[in-house]
Protein backbone atom coordinates (compact mmCIF):
# COMPACT_ATOMS: atom_id res chain seq x y z
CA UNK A 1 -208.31 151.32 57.00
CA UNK A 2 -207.66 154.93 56.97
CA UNK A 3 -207.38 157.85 59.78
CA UNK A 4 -208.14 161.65 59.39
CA UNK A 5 -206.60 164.08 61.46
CA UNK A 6 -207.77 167.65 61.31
CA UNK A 7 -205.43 170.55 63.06
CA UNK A 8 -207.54 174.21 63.57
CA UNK A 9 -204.83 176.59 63.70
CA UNK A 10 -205.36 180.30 64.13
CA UNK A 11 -203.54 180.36 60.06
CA UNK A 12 -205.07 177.49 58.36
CA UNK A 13 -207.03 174.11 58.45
CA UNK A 14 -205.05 171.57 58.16
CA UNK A 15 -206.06 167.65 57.36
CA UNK A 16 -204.31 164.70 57.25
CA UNK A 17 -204.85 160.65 56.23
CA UNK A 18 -202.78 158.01 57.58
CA UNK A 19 -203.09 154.42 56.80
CA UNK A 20 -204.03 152.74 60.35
CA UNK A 21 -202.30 149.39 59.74
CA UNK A 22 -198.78 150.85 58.65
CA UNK A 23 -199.05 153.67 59.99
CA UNK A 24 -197.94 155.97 56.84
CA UNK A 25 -199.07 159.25 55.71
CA UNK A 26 -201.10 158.58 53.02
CA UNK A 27 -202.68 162.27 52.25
CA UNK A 28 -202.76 165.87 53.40
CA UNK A 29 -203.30 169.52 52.60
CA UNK A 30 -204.13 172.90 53.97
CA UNK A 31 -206.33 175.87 53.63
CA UNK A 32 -207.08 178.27 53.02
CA UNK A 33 -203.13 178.39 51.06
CA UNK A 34 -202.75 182.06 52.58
CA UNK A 35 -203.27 183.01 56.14
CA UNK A 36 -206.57 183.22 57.46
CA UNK A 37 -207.66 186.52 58.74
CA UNK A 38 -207.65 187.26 62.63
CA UNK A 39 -209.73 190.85 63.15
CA UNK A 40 -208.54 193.32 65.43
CA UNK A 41 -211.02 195.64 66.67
CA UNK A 42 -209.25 197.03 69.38
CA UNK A 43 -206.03 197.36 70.50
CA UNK A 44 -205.12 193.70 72.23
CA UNK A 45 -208.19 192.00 70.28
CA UNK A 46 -208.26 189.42 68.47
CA UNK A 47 -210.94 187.34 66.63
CA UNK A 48 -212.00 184.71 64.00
CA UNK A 49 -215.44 182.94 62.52
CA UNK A 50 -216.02 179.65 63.79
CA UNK A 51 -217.99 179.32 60.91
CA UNK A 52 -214.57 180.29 58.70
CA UNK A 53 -212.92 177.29 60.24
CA UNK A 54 -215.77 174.92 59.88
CA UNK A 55 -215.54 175.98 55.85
CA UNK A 56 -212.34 175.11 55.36
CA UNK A 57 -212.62 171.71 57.25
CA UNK A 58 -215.20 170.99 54.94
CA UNK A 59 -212.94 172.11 51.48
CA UNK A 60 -210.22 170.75 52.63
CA UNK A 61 -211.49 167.27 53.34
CA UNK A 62 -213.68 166.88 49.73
CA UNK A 63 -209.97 168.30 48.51
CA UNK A 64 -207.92 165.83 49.52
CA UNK A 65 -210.77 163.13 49.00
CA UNK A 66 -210.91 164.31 45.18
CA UNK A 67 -207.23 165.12 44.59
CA UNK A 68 -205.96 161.27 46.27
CA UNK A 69 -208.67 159.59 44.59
CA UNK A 70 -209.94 158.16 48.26
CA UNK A 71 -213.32 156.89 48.96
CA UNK A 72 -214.35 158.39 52.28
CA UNK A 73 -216.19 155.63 53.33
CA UNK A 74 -212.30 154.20 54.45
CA UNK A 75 -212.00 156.66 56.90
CA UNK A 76 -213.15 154.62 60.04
CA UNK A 77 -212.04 157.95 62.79
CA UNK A 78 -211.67 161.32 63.04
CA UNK A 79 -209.42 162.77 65.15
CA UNK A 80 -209.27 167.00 65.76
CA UNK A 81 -206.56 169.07 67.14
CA UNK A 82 -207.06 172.76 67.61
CA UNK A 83 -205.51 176.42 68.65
CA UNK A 84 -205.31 176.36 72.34
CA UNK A 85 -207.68 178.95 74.47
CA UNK A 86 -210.22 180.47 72.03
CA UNK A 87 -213.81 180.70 73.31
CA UNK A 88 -217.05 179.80 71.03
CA UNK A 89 -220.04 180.49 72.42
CA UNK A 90 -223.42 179.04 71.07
CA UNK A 91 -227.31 179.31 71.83
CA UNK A 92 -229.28 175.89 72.85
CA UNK A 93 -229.69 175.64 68.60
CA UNK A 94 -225.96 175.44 67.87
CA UNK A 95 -226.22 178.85 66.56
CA UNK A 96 -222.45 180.79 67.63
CA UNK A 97 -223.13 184.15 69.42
CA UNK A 98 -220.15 185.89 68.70
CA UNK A 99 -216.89 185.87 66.78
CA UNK A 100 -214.15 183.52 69.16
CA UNK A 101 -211.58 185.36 71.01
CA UNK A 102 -208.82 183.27 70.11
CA UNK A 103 -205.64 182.34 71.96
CA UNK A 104 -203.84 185.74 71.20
CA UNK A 105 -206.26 187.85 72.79
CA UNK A 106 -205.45 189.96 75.40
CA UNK A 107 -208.30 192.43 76.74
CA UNK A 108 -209.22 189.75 79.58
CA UNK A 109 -205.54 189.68 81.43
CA UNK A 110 -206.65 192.03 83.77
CA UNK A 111 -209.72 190.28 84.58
CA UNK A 112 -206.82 186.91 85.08
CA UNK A 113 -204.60 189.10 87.12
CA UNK A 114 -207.79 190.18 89.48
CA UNK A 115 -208.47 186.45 90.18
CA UNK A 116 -205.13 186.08 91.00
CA UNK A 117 -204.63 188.90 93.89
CA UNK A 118 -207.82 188.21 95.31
CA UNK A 119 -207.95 183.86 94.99
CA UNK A 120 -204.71 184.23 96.24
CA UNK A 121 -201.29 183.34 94.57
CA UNK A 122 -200.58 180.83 96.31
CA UNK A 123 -203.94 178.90 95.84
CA UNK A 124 -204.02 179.63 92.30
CA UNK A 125 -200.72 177.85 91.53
CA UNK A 126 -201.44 174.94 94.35
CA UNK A 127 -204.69 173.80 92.13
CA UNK A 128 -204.57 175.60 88.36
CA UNK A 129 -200.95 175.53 88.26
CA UNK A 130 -201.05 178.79 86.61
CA UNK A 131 -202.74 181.84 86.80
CA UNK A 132 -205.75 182.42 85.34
CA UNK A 133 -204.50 184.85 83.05
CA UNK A 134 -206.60 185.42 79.73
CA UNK A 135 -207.19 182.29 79.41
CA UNK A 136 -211.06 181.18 78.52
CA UNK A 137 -212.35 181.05 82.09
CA UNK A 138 -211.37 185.14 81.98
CA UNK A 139 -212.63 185.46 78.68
CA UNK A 140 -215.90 184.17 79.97
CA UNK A 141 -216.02 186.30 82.57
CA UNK A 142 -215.11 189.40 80.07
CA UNK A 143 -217.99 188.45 78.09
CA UNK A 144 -220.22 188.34 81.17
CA UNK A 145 -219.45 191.74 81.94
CA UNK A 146 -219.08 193.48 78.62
CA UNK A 147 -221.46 191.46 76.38
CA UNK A 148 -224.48 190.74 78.88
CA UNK A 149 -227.05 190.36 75.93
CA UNK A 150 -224.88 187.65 74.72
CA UNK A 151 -223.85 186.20 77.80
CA UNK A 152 -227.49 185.57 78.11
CA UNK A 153 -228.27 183.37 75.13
CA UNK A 154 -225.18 181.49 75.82
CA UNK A 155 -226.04 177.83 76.23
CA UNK A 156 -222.60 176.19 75.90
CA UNK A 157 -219.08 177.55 75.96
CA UNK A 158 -216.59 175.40 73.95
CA UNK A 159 -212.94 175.80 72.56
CA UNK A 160 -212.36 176.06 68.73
CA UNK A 161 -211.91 171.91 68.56
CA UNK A 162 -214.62 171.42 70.76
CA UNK A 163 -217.07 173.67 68.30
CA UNK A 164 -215.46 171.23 64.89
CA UNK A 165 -216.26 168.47 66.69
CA UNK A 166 -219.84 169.75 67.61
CA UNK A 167 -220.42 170.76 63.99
CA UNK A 168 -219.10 166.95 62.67
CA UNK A 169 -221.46 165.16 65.79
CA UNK A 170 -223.70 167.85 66.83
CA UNK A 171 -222.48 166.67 70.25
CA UNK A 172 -220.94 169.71 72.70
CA UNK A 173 -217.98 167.50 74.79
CA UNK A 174 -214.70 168.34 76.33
CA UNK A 175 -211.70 167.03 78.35
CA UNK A 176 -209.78 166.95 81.28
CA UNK A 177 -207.13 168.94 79.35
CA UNK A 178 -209.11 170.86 77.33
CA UNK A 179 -210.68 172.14 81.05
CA UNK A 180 -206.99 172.27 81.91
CA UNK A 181 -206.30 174.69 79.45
CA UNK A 182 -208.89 177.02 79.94
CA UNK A 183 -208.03 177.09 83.99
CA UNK A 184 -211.27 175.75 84.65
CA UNK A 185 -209.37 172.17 86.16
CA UNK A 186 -208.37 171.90 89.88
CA UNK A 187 -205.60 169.54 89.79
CA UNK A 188 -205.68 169.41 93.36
CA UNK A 189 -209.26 168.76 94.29
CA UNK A 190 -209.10 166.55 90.66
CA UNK A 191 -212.01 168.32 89.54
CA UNK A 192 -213.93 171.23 87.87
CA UNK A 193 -212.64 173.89 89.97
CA UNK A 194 -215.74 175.69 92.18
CA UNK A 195 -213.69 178.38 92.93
CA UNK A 196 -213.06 179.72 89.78
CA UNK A 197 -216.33 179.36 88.49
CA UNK A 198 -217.96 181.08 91.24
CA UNK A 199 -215.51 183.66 91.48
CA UNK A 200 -216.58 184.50 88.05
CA UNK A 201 -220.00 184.42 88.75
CA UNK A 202 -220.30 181.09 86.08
CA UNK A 203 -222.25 178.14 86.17
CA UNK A 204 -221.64 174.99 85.58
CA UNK A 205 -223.99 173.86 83.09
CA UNK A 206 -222.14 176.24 80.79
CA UNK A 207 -219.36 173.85 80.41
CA UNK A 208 -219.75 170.58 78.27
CA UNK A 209 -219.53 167.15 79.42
CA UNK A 210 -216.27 165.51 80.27
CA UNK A 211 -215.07 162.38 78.40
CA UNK A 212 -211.46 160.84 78.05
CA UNK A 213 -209.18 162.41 75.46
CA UNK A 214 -208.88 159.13 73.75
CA UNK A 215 -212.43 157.44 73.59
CA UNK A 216 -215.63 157.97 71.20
CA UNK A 217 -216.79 161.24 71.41
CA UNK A 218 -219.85 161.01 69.29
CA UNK A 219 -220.51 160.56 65.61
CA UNK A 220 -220.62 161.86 62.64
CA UNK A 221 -223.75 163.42 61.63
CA UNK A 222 -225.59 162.33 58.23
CA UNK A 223 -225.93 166.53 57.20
CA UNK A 224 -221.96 166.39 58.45
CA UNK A 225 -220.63 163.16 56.43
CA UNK A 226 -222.66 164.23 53.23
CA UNK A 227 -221.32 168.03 53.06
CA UNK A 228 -217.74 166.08 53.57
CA UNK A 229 -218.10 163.37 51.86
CA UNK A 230 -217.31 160.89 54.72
CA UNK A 231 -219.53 158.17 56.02
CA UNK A 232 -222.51 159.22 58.71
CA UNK A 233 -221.87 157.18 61.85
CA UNK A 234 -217.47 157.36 61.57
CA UNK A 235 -216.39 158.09 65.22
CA UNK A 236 -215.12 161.14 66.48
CA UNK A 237 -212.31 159.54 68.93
CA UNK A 238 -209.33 162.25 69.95
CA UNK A 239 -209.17 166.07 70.73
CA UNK A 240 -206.58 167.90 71.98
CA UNK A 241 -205.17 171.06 71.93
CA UNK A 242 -202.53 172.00 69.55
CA UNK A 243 -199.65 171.89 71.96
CA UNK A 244 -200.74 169.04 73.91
CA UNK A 245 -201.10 167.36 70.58
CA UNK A 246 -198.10 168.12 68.31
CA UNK A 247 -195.88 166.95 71.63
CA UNK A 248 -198.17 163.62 71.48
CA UNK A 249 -197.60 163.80 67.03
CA UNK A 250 -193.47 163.35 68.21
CA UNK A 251 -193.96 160.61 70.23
CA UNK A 252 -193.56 163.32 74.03
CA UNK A 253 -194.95 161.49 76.16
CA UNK A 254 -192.81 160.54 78.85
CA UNK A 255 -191.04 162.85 81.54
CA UNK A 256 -187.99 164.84 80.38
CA UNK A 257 -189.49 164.63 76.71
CA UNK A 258 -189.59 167.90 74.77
CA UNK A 259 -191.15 169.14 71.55
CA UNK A 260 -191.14 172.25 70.06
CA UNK A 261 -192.89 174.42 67.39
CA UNK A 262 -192.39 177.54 65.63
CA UNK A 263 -195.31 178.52 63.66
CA UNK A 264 -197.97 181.52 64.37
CA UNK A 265 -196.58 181.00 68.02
CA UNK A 266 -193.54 179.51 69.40
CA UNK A 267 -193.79 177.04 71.78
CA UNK A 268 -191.84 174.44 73.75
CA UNK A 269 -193.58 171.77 75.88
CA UNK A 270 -192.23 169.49 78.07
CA UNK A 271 -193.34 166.19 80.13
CA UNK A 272 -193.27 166.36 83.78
CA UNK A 273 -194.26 163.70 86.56
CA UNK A 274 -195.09 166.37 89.39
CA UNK A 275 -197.23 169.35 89.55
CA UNK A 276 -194.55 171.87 89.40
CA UNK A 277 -195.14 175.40 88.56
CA UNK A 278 -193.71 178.83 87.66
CA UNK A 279 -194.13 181.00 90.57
CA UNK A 280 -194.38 184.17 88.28
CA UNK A 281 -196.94 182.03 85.63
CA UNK A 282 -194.67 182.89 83.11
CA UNK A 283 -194.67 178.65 81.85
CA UNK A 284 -198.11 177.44 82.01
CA UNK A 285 -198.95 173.93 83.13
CA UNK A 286 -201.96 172.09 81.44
CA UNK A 287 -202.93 168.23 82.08
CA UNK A 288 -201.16 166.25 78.58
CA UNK A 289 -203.42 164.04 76.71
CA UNK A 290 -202.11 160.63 78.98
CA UNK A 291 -202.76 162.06 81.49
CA UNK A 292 -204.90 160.05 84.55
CA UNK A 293 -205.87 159.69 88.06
CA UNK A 294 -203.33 156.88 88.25
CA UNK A 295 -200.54 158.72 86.62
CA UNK A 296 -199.56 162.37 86.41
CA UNK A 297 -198.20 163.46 82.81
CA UNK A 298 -198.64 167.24 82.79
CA UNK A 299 -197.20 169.64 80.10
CA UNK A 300 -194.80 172.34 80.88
CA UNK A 301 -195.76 174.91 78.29
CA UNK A 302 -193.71 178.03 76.89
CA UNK A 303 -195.72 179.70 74.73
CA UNK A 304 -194.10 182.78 72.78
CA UNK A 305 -196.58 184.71 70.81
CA UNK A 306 -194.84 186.59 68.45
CA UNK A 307 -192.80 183.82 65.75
CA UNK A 308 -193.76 183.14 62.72
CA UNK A 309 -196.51 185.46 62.76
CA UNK A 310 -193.63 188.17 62.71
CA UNK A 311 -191.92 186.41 59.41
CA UNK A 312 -195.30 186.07 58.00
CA UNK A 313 -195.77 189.90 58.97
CA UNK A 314 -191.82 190.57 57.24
CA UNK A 315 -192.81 189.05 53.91
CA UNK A 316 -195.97 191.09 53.73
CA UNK A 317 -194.54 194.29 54.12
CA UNK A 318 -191.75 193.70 52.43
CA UNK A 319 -191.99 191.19 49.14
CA UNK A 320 -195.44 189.38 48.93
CA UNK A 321 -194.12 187.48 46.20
CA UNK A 322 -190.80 186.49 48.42
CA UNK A 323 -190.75 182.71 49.49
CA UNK A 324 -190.03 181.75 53.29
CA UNK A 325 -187.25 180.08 51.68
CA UNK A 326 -186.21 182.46 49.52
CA UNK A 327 -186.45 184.61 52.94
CA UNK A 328 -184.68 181.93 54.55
CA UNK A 329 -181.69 182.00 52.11
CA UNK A 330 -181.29 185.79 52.27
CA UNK A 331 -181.14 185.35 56.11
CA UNK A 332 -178.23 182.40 55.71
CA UNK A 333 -176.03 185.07 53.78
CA UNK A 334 -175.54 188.03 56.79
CA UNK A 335 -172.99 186.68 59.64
CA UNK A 336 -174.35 185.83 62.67
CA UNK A 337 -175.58 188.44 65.04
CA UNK A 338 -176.67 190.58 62.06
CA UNK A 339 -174.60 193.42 62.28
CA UNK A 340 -176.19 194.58 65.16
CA UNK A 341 -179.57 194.59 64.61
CA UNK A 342 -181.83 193.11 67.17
CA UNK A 343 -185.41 192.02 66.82
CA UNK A 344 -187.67 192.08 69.82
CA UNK A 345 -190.14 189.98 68.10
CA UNK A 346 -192.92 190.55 70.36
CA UNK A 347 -195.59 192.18 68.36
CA UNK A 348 -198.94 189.37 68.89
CA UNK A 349 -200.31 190.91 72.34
CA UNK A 350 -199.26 190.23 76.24
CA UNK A 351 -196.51 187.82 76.49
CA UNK A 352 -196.94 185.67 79.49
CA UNK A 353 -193.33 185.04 79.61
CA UNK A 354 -192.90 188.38 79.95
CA UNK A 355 -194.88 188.59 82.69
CA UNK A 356 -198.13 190.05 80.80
CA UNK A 357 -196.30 192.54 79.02
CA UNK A 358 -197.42 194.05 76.03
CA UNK A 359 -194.10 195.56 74.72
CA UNK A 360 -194.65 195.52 71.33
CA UNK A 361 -192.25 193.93 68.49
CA UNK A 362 -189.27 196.24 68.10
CA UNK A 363 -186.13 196.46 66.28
CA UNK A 364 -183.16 197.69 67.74
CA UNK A 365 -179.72 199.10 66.29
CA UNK A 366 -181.09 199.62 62.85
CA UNK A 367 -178.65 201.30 60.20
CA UNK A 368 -180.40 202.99 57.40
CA UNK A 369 -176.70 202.68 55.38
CA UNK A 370 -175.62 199.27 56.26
CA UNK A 371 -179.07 197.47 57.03
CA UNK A 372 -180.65 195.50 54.23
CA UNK A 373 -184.06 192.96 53.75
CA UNK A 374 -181.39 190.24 54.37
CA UNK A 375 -180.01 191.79 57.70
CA UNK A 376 -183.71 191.82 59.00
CA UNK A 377 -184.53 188.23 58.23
CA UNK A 378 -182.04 187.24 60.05
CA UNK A 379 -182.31 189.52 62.71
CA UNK A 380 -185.91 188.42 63.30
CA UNK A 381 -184.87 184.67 62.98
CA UNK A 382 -182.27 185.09 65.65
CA UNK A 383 -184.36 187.58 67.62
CA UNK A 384 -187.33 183.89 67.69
CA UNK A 385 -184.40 181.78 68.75
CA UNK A 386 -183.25 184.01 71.71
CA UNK A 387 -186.93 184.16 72.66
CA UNK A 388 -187.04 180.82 73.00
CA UNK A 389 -183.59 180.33 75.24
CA UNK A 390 -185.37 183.16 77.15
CA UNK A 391 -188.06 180.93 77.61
CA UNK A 392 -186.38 177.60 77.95
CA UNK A 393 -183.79 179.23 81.05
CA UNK A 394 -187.25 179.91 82.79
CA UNK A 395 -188.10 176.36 82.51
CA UNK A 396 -184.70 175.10 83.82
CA UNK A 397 -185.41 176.78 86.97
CA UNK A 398 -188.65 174.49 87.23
CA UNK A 399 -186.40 171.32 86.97
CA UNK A 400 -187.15 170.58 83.23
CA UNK A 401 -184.00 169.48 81.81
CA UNK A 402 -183.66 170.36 77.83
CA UNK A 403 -181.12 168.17 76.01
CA UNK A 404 -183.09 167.13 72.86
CA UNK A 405 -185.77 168.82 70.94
CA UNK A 406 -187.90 167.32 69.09
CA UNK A 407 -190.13 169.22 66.18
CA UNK A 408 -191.67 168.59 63.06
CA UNK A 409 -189.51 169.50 59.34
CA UNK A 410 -191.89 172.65 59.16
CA UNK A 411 -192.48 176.09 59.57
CA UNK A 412 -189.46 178.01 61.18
CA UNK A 413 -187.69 174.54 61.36
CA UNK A 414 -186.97 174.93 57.89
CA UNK A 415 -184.93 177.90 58.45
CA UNK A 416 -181.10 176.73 58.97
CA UNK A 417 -180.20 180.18 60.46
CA UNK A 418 -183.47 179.65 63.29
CA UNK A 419 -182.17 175.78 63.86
CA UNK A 420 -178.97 176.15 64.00
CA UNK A 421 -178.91 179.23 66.49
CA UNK A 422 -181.38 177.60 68.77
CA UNK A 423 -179.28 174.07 69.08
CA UNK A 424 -176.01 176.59 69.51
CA UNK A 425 -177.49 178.77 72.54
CA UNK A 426 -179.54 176.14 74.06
CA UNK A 427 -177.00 173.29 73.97
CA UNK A 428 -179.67 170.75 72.92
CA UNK A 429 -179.84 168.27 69.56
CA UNK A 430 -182.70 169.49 67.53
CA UNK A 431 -184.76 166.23 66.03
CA UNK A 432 -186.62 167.09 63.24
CA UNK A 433 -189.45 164.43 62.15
CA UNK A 434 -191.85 164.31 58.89
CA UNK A 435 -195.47 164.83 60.68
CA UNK A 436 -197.02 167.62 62.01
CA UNK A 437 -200.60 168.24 64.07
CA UNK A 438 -203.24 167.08 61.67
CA UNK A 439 -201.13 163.50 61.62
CA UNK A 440 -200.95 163.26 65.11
CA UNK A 441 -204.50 163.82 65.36
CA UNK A 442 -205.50 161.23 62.96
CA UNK A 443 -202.59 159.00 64.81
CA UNK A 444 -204.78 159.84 68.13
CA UNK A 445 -207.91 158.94 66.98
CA UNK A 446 -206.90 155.33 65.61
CA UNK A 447 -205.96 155.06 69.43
CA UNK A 448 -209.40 156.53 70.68
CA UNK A 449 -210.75 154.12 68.37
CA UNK A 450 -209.35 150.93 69.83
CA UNK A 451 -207.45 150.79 66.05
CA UNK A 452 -203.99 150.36 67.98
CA UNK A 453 -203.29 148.43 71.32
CA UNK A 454 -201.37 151.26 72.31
CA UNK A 455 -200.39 154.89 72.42
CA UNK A 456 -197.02 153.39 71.23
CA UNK A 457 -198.05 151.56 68.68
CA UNK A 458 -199.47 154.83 67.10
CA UNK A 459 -195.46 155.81 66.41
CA UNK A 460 -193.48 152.50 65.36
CA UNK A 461 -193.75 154.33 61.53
CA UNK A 462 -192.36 157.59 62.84
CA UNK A 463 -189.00 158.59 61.69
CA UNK A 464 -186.48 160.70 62.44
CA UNK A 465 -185.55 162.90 59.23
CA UNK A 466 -182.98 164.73 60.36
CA UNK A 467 -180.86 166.12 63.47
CA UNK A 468 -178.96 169.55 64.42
CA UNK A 469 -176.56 169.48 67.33
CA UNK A 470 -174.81 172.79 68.81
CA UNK A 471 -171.61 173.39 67.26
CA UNK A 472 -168.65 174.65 69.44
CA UNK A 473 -167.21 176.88 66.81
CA UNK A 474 -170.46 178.69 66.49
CA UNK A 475 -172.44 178.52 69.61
CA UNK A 476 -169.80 180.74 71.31
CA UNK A 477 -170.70 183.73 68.74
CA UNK A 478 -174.41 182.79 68.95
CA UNK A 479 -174.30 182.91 72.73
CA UNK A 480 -172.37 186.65 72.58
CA UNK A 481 -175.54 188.29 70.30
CA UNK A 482 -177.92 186.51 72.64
CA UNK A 483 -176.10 187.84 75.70
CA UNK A 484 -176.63 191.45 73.78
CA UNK A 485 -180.52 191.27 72.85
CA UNK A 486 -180.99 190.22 76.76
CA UNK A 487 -179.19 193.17 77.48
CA UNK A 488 -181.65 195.22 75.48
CA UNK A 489 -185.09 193.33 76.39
CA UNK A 490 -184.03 193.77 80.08
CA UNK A 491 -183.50 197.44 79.44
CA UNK A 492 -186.98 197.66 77.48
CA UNK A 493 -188.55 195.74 79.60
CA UNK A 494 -187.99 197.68 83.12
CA UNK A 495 -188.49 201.23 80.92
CA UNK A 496 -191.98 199.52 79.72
CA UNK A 497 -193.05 198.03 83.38
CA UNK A 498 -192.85 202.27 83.63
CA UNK A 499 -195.71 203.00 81.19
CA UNK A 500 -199.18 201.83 81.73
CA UNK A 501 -200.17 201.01 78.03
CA UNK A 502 -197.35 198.24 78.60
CA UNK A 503 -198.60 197.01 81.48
CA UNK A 504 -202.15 194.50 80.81
């Protein structure tokens, strides 16, 4: 019996197989094999084609159907996990409206930071945890008041897994953290939040029906299982968001667990018991996929915009025929600190850590005669790690307690300069592990399924392939540069607060 796991990412479809009885990765691919493209209209913008991803879902399952030689009448669930945040809107025929505003999107925060002042702080972070932000509630409202014609024909607003998952079942469903994550949730009132909604001027029937994380969530369509290949009826029985769901693919369930990834975005995301909060809204807080009315598992999340998406950016501009680990190597070879340049690597929009600044990425100290390709890899590698610890201090002051990482052997994990200087200036033992979203997914829906007994039995196959701890020889010197780039984002930061382009 066999498992898929799909993981929408803002960069790529991914899909996974694992066998449901021994729990192994059996199969898995991506595409499209370079990054997808995310439009920019305007200045803070940013968009994709529903219909793009729902392409590649379909290639990429008949390719790893054709290329494993695996008869998709196996797969007995389908599991989805997706890029956090992005709003699809679609008429009563299915048809989408408009291109989604995805997760890096920034032209709503204003319409966030209105809610805030006038719902009140206080309120906000008693029952969303958060502020409202840009997050899809505000994007809502932005198309409301910018996009009326559209707005209009609107029959259902969904987020980028919930729109797959409509196009596999033609059934429009969501969850209590999918809500979560789009602030429509009050965690105090344990329900859709009234306030927000009519704040916003939204109804109700806008938002899809609720149904647990873990549990059928309709079936696959016979036009859906014959343009993939897969057998018409297979059940559609996880969805989370990406975060949520590459904690749950390393086994983070459990308060004072943390995982971590580096790829478009950075993020770290930890468990906690309580409804803690930020009171600046600079971690956001989102219900994680156990959680219930019986017991609270919520998910402290960091989110740094601007990571891989600036390495990505690097090789570009500077050697399209460069490999990340060719990249990677050139970083390993300049000392630590990088001869003091700094990277400032936040170039993807408002950073909510940053308390909805839009600073820009910068780089900082650069010598024209010493300076080489080399010098900036690295500098950008260290300037993600110190991001991070930027990040991670914040959380620290919200009781979350960071002694191991764990992450999946991918992406900016690969890097040994990256690893090693976020285990040295953190203090914590980085676990690295063999899966990634698109396995957790299909993991999740064996357990939506009623495939496994339990959400642990989903991870007795997991293993641990490898493990970084902070060295005292180098963390010292780490800790010195990331003393100086705090010196200099502190100084940029107060200059920017100062000019109202900065300032979303």
């Amino acid at each position: 019996m066999l498992s898929l796991g799909y993981d929408v990412g803002s960069s790529s479809i991914k899909a996974s197989i694992i066998d449901i009885e021994t729990g192994k990765h059996v199969a898995g691919d991506h595409l499209p094999k370079e990054e997808m493209n995310i439009s920019s209209p305007h200045t803070g913008f940013a968009e994709q084609d529903p219909e793009m991803w729902w392409h590649y879902v379909k290639e990429v399952t008949k390719k790893i159907l054709r290329d494993h030689r695996i008869d998709g009448r196996e797969i007995k669930c389908i599991g989805i996990s997706y890029q956090m945040h992005g709003l699809v809107l679609v008429d009563k025929f299915h048809n989408v409206l408009r291109p989604s505003i995805i997760w890096c999107d920034s032209r709503s925060v204003h319409i966030g930071t209105d809610a805030f002042h006038k719902l009140g702080k206080e309120y906000c972070l008693e029952h969303f945890l958060n502020s409202p932000g840009s997050f899809t509630a505000s994007t809502l409202k932005w198309v409301k008041e910018n996009e009326p014609a559209i707005f209009r024909q609107a029959y259902k607003m969904m987020l980028p897994g919930e729109f797959i998952a409509m196009k596999l079942t033609d059934d429009i469903v969501t969850t209590i953290s999918g809500l979560s994550e789009g602030i429509f949730w009050d965690f105090k009132d344990n329900s859709i939040s009234d306030h927000i909604m009519s704040h916003y001027g939204l109804k109700k029937e806008l938002l899809p029906k609720v149904r647990p994380t873990f549990s059928i969530q309709g079936s696959l369509t016979s036009p859906a299982a014959q343009e993939l290949g897969l057998k018409e009826g297979t059940p559609v029985s996880y969805r989370a968001g990406d975060q949520p769901n590459n904690a749950f693919s390393l086994n983070v369930l459990e308060p004072g667990e943390v995982a971590a990834t580096a790829g478009t975005s950075g993020v770290v995301y930890g468990i906690i018991d309580q409804a803690h909060f930020d009171p600046q809204s600079r971690v956001n807080v989102f219900a994680h996929v156990n959680q219930t009315r019986e017991t609270t598992r919520m998910g402290a999340l960091l989110c740094i915009n601007g990571t891989g998406i600036l390495f990505s950016w690097l090789r570009k501009l500077i050697n399209r025929s460069l490999s990340y680990e060719e990249m990677n190597h050139a970083a390993s070879t300049i000392p630590m600190g990088s001869d003091g340049l700094s990277v400032l690597p936040f170039g993807n929009g408002a950073e909510r850590v940053l308390n909805n600044l839009n600073i820009g990425c910068h780089f900082l100290g650069l010598d024209f005669n010493r300076h080489t390709s080399a010098h900036i890899f690295r500098a950008a590698q260290e300037g993600i790690a110190f991001s991070f610890k930027y990040g991670i201090d914040i959380m620290k002051e919200m009781g979350l307690e960071v002694t191991v990482i764990r992450a999946g052997n991918t992406n900016m994990f690969l890097s040994p300069v990256f690893s090693h200087t976020l285990s040295d200036i953190t203090g914590a033992s980085i676990e690295l592990y063999e899966t990634d979203g698109a396995q957790g997914a299909a993991r999740g829906a064996a357990v939506g399924a009623g495939y496994y007994r339990s959400v642990k039995d989903a991870f007795l196959s997991l293993k641990k392939m490898g493990e970084i701890k902070p060295q005292k020889e180098t963390s010292d010197p780490h800790l010195f540069a990331y003393r100086a780039w705090l010196t200099k984002l502190n100084l940029f930061m107060n200059a920017c607060s100062e000019i109202p382009s900065c300032v979303i």
